[in-house]
Protein backbone atom coordinates (compact mmCIF):
# COMPACT_ATOMS: atom_id res chain seq x y z
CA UNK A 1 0.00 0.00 0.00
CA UNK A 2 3.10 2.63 0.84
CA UNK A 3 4.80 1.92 -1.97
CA UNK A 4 1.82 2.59 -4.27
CA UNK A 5 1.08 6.18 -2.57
CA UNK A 6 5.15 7.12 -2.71
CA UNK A 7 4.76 5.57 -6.81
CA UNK A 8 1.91 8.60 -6.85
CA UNK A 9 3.92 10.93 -5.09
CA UNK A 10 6.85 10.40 -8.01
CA UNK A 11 4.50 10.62 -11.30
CA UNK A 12 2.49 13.82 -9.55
CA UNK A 13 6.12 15.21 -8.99
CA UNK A 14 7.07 15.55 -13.03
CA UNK A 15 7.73 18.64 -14.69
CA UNK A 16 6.14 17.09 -17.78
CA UNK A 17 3.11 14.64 -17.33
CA UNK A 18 1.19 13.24 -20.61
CA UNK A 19 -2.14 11.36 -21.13
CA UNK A 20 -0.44 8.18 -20.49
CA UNK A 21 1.12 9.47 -17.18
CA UNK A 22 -2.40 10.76 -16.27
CA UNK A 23 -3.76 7.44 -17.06
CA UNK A 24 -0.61 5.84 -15.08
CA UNK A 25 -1.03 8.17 -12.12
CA UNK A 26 -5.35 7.22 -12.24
CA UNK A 27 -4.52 3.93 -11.84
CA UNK A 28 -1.83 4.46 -8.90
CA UNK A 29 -4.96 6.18 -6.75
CA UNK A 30 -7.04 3.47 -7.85
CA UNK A 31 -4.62 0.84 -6.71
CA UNK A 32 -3.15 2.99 -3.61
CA UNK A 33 -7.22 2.94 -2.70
CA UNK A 34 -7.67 -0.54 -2.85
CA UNK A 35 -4.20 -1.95 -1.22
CA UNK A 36 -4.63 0.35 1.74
CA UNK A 37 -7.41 -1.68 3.39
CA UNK A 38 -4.31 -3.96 4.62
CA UNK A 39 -4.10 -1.80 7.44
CA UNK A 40 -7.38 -2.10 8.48
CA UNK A 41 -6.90 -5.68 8.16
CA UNK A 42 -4.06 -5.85 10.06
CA UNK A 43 -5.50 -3.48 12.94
CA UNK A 44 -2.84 -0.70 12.23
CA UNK A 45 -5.84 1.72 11.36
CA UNK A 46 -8.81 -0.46 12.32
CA UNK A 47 -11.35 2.28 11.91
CA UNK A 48 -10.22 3.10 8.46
CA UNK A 49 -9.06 5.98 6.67
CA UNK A 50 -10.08 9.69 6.89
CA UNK A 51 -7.29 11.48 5.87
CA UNK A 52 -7.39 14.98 3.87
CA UNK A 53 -4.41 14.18 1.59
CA UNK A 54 -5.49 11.07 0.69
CA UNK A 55 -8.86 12.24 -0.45
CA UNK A 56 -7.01 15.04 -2.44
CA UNK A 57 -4.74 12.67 -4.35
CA UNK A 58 -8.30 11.35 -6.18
CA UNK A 59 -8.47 15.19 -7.73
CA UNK A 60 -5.23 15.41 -8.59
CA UNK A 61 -6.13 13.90 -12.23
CA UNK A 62 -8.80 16.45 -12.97
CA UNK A 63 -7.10 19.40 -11.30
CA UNK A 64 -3.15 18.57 -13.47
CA UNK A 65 -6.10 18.76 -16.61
CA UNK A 66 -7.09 21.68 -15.44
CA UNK A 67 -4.13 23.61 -14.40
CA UNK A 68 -1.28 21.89 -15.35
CA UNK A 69 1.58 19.91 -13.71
CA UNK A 70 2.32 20.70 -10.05
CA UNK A 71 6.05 20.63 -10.50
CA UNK A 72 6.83 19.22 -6.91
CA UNK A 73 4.52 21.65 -5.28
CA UNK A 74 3.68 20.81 -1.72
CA UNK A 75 0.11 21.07 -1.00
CA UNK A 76 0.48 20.40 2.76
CA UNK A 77 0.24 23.38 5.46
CA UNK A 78 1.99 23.57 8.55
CA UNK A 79 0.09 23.53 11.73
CA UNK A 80 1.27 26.61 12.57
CA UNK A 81 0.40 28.57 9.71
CA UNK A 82 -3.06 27.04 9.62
CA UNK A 83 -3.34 28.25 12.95
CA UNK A 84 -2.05 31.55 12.48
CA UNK A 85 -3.91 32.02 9.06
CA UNK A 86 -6.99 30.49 10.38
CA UNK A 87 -7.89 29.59 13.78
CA UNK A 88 -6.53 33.35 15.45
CA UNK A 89 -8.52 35.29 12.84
CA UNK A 90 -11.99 32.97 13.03
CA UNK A 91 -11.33 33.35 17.15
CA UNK A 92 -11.16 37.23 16.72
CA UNK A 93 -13.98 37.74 14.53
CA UNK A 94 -17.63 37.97 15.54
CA UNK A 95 -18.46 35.11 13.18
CA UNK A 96 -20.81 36.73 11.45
CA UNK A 97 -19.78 36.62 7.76
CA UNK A 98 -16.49 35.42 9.31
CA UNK A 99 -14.61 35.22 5.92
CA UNK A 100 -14.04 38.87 5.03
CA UNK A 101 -12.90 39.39 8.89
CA UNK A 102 -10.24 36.62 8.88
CA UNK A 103 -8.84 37.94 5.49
CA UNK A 104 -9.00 41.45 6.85
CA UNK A 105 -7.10 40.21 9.38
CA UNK A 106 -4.42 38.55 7.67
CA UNK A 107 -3.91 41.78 5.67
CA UNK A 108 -3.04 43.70 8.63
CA UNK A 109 -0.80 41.23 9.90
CA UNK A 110 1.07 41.04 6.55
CA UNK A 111 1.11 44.98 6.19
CA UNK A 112 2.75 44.78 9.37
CA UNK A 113 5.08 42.27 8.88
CA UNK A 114 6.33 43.93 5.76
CA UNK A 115 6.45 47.23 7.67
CA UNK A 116 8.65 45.60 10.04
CA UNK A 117 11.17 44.38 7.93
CA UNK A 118 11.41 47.59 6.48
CA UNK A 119 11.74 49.44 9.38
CA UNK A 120 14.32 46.62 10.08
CA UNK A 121 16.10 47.73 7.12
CA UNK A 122 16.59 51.40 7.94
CA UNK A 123 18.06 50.91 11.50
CA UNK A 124 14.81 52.29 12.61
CA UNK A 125 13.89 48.91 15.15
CA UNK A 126 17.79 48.14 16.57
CA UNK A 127 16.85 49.45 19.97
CA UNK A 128 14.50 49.92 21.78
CA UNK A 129 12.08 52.98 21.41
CA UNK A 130 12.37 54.12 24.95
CA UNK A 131 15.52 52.38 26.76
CA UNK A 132 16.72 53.05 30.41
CA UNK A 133 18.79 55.55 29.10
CA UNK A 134 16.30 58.19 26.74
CA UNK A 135 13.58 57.20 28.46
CA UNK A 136 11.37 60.80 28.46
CA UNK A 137 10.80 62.47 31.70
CA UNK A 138 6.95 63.09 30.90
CA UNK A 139 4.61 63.79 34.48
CA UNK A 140 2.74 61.20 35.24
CA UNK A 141 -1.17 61.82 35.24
CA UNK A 142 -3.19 61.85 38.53
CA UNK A 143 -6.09 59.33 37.45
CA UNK A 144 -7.68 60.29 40.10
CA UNK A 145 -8.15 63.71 39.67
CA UNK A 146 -11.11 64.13 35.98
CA UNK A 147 -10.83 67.82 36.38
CA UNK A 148 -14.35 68.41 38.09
CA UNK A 149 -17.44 69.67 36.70
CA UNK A 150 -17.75 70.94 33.11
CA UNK A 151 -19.40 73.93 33.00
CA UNK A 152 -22.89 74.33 30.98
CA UNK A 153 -26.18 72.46 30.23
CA UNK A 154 -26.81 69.11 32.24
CA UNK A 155 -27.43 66.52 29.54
CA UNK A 156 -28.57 63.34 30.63
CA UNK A 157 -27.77 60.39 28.36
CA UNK A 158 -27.36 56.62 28.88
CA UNK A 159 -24.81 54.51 26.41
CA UNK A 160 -25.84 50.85 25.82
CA UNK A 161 -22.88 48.47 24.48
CA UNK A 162 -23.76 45.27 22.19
CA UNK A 163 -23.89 42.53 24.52
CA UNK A 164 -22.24 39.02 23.31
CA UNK A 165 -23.58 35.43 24.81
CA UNK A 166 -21.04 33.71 26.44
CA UNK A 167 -19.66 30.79 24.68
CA UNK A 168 -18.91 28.68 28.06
């Protein structure tokens, strides 16, 4: 059964791929499909498979058609990025229309990666902002102190926020 899947992972990986290698790498799913039920057999995966690359490997006949040869590029994602492309920006949005938030998202992170290697670039992030030594002598504000009454008409007004269910 391995060897059948790494036989598809060498015809997929051609920089040139024909009818007859399309029909070769059909028949190397089809096969790959078939000879993996020995590990269900055998009790190495007794439940069977459900695995998202191995269901992709059935389009990859349609999509090459389609799109043309892959030339050894690697569909797989890294956790991390998935998480960082994916699961932070669906967690910060209100998932309503949750789509155009994530990407939204994403963009700002990207604009400020880029900014940061450019700002990398001109010297302007090799120390800190505010070290020990130019650290600005600015007062500190008394918080308690809101500066008393304002002066004029007495406007009474009430502000109601957008209230969120819990999700525990």
């Amino acid at each position: 059964g391995l060897a059948l899947f790494l036989e598809f992972c060498y015809l997929v990986r051609r920089s040139v791929i024909d009818e007859d290698n399309l029909d070769t790498i059909e028949n190397a799913v089809v096969s790959f499909h078939e000879a993996r039920t020995v590990f269900q057999e055998l009790g190495v995966r007794p439940d069977g498979f459900s695995l998202p690359r191995q269901h992709s490997i059935t389009h990859y006949h349609q999509l090459i058609q389609e799109f043309g040869v892959p030339n050894g590029l690697c569909s797989s994602i890294t956790e991390s990025a998935h998480i960082r492309a994916v699961k932070k920006p669906w967690r910060r949005s209100s998932r309503y229309k949750a789509l155009g938030q994530m990407l939204l998202v994403n963009q700002r992170l990207d604009k400020l990666a880029a900014s940061r290697v450019d700002f990398t670039r001109r010297g302007m992030l090799q120390a800190s902002f505010f070290s020990n030594d130019v650290a600005p002598a600015l007062p500190l504000p008394n918080d308690d102190d809101d500066g008393g009454a304002v002066e004029g008409q007495n406007i009474l007004g009430e502000v109601l926020l957008g209230h969120k269910p819990s999700e525990y």
